[in-house]
C-alpha atoms as a PDB file:
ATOM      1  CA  UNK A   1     117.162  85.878  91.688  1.00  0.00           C
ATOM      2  CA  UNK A   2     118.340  82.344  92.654  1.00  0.00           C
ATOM      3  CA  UNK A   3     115.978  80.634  94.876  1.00  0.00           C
ATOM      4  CA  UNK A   4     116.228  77.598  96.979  1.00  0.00           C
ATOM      5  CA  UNK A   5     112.204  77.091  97.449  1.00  0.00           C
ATOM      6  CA  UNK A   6     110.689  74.469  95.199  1.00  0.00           C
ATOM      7  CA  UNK A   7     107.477  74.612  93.276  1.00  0.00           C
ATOM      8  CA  UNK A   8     104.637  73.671  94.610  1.00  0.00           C
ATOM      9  CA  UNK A   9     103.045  72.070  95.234  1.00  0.00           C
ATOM     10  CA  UNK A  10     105.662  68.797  94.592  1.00  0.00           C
ATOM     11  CA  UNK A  11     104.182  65.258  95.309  1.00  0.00           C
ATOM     12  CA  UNK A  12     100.741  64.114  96.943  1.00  0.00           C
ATOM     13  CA  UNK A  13     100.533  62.268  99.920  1.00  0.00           C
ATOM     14  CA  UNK A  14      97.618  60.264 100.718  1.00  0.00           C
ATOM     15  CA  UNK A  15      95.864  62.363  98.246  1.00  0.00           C
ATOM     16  CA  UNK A  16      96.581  65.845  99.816  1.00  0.00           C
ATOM     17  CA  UNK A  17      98.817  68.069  97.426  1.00  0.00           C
ATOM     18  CA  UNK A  18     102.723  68.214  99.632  1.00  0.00           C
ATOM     19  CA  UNK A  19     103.252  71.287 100.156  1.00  0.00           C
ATOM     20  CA  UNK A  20     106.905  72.105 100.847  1.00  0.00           C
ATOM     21  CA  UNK A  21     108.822  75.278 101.813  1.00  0.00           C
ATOM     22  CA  UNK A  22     110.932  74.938 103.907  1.00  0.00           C
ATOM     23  CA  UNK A  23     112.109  70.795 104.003  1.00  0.00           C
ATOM     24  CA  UNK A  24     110.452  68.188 103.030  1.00  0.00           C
ATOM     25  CA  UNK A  25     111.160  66.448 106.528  1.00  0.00           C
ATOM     26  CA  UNK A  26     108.538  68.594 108.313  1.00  0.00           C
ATOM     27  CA  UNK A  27     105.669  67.582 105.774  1.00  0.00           C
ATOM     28  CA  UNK A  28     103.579  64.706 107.453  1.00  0.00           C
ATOM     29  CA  UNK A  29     101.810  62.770 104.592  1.00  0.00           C
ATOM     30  CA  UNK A  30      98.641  62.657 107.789  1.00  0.00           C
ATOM     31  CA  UNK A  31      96.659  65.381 108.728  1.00  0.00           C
ATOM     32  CA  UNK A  32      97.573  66.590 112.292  1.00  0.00           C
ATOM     33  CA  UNK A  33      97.296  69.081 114.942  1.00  0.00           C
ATOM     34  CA  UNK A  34     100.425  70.969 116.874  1.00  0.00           C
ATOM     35  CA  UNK A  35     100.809  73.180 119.549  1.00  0.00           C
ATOM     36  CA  UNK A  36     103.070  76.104 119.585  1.00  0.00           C
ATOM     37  CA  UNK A  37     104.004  77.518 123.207  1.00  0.00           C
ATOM     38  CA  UNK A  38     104.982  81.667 122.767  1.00  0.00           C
ATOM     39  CA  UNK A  39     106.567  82.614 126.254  1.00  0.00           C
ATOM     40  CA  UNK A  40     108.040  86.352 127.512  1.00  0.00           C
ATOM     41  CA  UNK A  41     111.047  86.169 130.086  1.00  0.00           C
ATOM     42  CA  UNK A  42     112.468  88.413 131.626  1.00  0.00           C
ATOM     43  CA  UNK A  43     109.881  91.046 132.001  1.00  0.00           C
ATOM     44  CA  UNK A  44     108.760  90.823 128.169  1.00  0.00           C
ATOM     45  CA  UNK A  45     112.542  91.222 126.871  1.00  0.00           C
ATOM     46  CA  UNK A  46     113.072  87.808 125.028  1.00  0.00           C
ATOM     47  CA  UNK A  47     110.514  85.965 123.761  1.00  0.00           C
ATOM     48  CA  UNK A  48     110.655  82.146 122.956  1.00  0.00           C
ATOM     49  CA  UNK A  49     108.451  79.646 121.000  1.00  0.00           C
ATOM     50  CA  UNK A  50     108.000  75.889 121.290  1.00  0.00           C
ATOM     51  CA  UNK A  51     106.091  73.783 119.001  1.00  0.00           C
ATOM     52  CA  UNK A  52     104.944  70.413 120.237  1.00  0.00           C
ATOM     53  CA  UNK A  53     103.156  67.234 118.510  1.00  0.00           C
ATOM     54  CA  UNK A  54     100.493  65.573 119.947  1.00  0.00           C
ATOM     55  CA  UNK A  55     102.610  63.669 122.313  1.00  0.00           C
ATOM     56  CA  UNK A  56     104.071  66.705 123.601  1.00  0.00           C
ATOM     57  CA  UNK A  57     107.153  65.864 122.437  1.00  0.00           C
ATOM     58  CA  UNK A  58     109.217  69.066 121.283  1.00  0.00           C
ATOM     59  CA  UNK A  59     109.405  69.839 117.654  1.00  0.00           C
ATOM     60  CA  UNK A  60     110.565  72.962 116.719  1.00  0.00           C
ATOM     61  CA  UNK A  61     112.159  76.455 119.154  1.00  0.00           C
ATOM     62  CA  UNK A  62     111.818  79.779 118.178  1.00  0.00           C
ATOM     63  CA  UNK A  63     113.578  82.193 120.104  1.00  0.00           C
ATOM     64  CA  UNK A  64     114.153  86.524 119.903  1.00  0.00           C
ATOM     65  CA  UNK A  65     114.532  89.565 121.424  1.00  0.00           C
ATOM     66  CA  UNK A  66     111.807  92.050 121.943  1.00  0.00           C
ATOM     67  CA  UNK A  67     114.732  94.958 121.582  1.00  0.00           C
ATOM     68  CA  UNK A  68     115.833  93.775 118.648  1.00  0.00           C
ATOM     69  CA  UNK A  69     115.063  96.779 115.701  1.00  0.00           C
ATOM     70  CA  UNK A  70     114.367  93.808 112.722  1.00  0.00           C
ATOM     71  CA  UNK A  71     112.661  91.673 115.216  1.00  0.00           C
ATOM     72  CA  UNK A  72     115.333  88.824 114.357  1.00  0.00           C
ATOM     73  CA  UNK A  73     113.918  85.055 114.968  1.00  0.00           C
ATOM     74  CA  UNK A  74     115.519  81.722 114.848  1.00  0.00           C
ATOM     75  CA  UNK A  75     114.174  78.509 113.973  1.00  0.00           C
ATOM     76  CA  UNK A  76     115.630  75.498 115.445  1.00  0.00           C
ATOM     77  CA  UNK A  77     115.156  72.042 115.312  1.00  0.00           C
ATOM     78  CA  UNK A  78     114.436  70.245 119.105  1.00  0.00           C
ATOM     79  CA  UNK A  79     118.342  69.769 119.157  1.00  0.00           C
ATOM     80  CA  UNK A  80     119.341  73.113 118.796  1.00  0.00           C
ATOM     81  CA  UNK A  81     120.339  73.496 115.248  1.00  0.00           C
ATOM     82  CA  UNK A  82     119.592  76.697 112.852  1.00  0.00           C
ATOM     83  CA  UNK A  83     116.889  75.746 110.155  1.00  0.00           C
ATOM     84  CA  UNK A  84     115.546  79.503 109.356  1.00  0.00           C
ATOM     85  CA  UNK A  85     115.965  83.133 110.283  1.00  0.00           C
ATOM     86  CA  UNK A  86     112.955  85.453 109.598  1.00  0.00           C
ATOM     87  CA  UNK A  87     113.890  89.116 109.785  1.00  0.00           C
ATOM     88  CA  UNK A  88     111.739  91.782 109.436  1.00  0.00           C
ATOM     89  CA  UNK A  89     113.206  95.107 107.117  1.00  0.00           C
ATOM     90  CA  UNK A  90     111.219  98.245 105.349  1.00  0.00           C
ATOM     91  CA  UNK A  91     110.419  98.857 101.305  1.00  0.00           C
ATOM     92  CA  UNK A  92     112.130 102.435 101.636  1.00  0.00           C
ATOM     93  CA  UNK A  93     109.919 103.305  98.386  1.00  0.00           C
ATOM     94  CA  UNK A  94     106.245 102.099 100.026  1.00  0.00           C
ATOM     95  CA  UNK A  95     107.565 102.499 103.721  1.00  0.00           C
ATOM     96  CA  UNK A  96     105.519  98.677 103.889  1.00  0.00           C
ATOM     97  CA  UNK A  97     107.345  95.985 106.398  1.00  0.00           C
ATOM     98  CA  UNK A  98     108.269  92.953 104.928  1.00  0.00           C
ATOM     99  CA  UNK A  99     109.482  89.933 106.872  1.00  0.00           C
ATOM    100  CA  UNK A 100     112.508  87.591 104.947  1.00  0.00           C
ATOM    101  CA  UNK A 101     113.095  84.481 105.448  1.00  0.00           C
ATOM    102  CA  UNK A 102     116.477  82.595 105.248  1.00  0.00           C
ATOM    103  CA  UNK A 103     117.938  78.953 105.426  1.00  0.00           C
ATOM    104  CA  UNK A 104     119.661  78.434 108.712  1.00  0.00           C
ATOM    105  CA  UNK A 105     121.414  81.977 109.829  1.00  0.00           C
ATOM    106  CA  UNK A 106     122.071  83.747 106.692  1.00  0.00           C
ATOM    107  CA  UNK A 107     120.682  86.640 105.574  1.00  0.00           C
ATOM    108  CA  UNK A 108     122.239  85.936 101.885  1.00  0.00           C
ATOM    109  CA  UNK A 109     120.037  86.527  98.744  1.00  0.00           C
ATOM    110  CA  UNK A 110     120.974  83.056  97.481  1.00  0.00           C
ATOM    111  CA  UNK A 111     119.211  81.285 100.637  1.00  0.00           C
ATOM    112  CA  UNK A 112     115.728  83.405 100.969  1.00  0.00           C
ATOM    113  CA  UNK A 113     112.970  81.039 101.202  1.00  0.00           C
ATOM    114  CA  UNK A 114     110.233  83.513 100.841  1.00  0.00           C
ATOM    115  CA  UNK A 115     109.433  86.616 102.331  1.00  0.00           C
ATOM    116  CA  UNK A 116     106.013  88.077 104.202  1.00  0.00           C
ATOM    117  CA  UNK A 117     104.108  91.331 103.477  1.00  0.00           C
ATOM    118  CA  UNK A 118     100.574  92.894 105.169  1.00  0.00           C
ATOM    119  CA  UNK A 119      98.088  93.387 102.216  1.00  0.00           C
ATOM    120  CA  UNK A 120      97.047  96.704 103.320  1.00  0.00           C
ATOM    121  CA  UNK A 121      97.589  98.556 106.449  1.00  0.00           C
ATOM    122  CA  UNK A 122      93.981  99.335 106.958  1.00  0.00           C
ATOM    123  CA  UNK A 123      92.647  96.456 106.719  1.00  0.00           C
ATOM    124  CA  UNK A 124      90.316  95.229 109.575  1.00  0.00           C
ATOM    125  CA  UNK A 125      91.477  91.805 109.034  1.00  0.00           C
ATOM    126  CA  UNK A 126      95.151  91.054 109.170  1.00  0.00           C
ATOM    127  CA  UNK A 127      95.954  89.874 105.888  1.00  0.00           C
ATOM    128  CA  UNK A 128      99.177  88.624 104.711  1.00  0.00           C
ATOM    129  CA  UNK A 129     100.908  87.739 101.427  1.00  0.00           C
ATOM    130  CA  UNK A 130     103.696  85.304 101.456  1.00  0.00           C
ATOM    131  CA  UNK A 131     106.014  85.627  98.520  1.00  0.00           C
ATOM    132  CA  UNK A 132     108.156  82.619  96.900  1.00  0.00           C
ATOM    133  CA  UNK A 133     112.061  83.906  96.798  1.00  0.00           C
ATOM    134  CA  UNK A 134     111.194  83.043  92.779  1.00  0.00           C
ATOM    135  CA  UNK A 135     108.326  85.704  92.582  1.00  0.00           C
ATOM    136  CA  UNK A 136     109.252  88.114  95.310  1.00  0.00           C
ATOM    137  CA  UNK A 137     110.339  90.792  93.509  1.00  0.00           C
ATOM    138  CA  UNK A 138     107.300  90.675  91.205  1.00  0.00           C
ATOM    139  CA  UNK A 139     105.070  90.622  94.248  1.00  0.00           C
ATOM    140  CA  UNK A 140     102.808  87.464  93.309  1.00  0.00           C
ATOM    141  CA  UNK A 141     102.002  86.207  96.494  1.00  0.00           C
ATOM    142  CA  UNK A 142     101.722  81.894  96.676  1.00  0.00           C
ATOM    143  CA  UNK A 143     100.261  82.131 100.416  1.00  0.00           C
ATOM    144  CA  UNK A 144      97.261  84.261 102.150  1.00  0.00           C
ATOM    145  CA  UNK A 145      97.158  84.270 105.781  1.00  0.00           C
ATOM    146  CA  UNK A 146      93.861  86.043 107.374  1.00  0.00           C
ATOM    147  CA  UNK A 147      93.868  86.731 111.087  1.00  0.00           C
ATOM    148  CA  UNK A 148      90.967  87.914 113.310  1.00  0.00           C
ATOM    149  CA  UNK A 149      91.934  90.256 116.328  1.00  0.00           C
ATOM    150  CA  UNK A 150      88.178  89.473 117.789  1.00  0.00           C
ATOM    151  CA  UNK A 151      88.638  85.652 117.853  1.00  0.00           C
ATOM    152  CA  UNK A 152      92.521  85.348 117.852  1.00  0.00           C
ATOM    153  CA  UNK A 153      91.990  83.127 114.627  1.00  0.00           C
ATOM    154  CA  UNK A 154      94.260  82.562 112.112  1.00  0.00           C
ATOM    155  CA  UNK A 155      93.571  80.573 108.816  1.00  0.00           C
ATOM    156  CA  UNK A 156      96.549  80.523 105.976  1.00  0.00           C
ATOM    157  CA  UNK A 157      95.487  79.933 102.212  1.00  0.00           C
ATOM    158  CA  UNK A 158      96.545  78.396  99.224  1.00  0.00           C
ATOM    159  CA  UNK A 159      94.481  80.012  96.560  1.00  0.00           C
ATOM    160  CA  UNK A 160      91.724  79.211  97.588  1.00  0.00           C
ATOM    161  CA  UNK A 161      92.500  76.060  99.570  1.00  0.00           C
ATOM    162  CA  UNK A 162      92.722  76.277 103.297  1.00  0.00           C
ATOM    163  CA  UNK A 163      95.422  74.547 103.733  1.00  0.00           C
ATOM    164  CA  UNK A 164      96.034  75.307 108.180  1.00  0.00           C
ATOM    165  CA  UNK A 165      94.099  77.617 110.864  1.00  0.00           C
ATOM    166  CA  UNK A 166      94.582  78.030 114.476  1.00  0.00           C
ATOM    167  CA  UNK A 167      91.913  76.379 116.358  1.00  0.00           C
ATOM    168  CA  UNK A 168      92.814  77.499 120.331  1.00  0.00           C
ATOM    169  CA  UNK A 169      94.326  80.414 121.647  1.00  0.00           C
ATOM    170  CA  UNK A 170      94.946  79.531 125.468  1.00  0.00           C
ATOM    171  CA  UNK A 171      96.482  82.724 127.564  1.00  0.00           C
ATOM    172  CA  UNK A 172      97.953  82.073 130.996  1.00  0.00           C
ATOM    173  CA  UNK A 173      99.778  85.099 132.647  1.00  0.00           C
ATOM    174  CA  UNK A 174     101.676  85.047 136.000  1.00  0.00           C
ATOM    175  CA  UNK A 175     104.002  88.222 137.432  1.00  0.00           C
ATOM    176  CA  UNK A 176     107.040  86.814 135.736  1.00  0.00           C
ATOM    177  CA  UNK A 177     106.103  84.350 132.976  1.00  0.00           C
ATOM    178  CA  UNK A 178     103.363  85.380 130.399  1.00  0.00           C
ATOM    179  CA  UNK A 179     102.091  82.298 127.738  1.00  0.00           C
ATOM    180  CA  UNK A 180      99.864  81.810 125.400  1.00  0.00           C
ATOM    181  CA  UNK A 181      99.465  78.372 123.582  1.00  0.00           C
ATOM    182  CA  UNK A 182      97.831  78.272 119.804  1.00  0.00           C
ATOM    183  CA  UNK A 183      96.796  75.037 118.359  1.00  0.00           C
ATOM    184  CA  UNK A 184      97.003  74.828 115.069  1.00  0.00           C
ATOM    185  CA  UNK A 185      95.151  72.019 112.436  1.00  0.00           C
ATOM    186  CA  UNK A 186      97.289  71.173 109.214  1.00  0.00           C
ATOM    187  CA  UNK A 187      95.852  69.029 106.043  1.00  0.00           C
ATOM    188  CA  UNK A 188      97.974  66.382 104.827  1.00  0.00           C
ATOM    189  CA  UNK A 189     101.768  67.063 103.419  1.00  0.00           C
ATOM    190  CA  UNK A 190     101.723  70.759 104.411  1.00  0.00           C
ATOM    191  CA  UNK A 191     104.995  71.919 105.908  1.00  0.00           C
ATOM    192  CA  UNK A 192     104.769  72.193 109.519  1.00  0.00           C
ATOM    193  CA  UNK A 193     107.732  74.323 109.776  1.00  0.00           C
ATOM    194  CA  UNK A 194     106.469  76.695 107.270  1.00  0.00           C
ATOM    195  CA  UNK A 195     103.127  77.695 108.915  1.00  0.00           C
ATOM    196  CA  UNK A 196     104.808  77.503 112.501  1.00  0.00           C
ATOM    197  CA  UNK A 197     106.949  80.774 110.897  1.00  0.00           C
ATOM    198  CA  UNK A 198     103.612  82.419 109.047  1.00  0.00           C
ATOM    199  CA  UNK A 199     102.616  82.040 112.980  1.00  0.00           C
ATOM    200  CA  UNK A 200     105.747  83.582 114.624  1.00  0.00           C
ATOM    201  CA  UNK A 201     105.538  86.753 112.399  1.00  0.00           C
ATOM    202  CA  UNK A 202     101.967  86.887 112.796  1.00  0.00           C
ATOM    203  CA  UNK A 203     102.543  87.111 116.440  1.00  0.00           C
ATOM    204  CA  UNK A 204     105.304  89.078 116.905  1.00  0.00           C
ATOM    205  CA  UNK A 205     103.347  92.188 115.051  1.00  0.00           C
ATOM    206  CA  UNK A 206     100.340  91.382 117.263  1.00  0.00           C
ATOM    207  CA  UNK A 207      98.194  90.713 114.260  1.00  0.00           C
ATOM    208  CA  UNK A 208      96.069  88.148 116.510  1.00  0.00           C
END
């Protein structure tokens, strides 16, 4: 299978392994914190995502439809452009759901990133495996993420390196508007854009 995803991790910055996925533009070489805004409109129909930095200043939009049988989600930059599509589909063999994800709007083999899989239905935690497009048919996951229902936590591993967790969970809820804000901690050089999708599929299945 061609892949587009590059080993990792690349390069260290300021000591931290880089650790890119998706571009190496969203890797800060600092660590830092960012929020990520998940609103309903339109009596729960559409659902849309905004990540912030610190400033507030907008990073990243995620937008979908609730009615939407894969669950379809687009990344976009703060100006509106396509950087990923994450679409969930079914292993007809196992009957498991597994989330890909694609550069900009294609759903091509040739630009899958990586792809996302539950570890086991019945687990108490949410656990997730995150597959390289390199190793995805072979099933080695690269990426854990573990989620807590009780807490609304959320920590994503590599190996076993914590490498980001959600730190808040702040609901707010109104007749017409429902949103919740996570912030979420990063080390140094990991690819904000990466765990900002880890937290969109999370979310969308109501794993946290």
């Amino acid at each position: 299978m061609e892949a587009s995803a590059p080993e990792l991790p690349m390069e260290v910055a300021h000591g931290f392994p880089m650790i890119s996925v998706v571009e190496d533009s969203f890797c800060v070489t600092y660590p830092t914190e960012i929020t990520v805004k998940k609103n309903y409109r339109g009596f729960f129909l559409n659902q849309r995502y905004e990540v912030l930095d610190v400033n507030g200043d907008l990073l990243l939009q995620v937008d979908g439809s609730s009615l939407d049988v894969r669950k379809k989600r687009v990344m976009r930059d703060a100006a509106g452009s396509p950087i990923l599509t994450m679409r969930e589909k079914v292993k007809l063999i196992t009957l498991r759901h597994r989330w890909m994800v694609h550069r900009g709007k294609s759903s091509e083999e040739k630009d899958l990133i990586f792809g996302v899989q539950r570890s086991h239905p019945l687990d108490m935690k949410p656990r997730l495996d995150v597959f390289m497009a390199t190793n995805i048919n072979e099933d080695i996951s690269s990426f854990q993420l573990v989620g807590s229902h009780s807490d609304k936590s959320c920590k994503v591993y590599k190996g076993d390196t914590m490498i980001a967790e959600v730190i808040g969970v702040y609901p707010r809820s109104n007749f017409s508007n429902w949103t919740e804000s996570f912030k979420v901690k990063m080390n140094a050089g990991v690819d904000y854009a990466f765990i900002v999708a880890l937290l969109v599929i999370l979310t969308v299945n109501d794993y946290i």
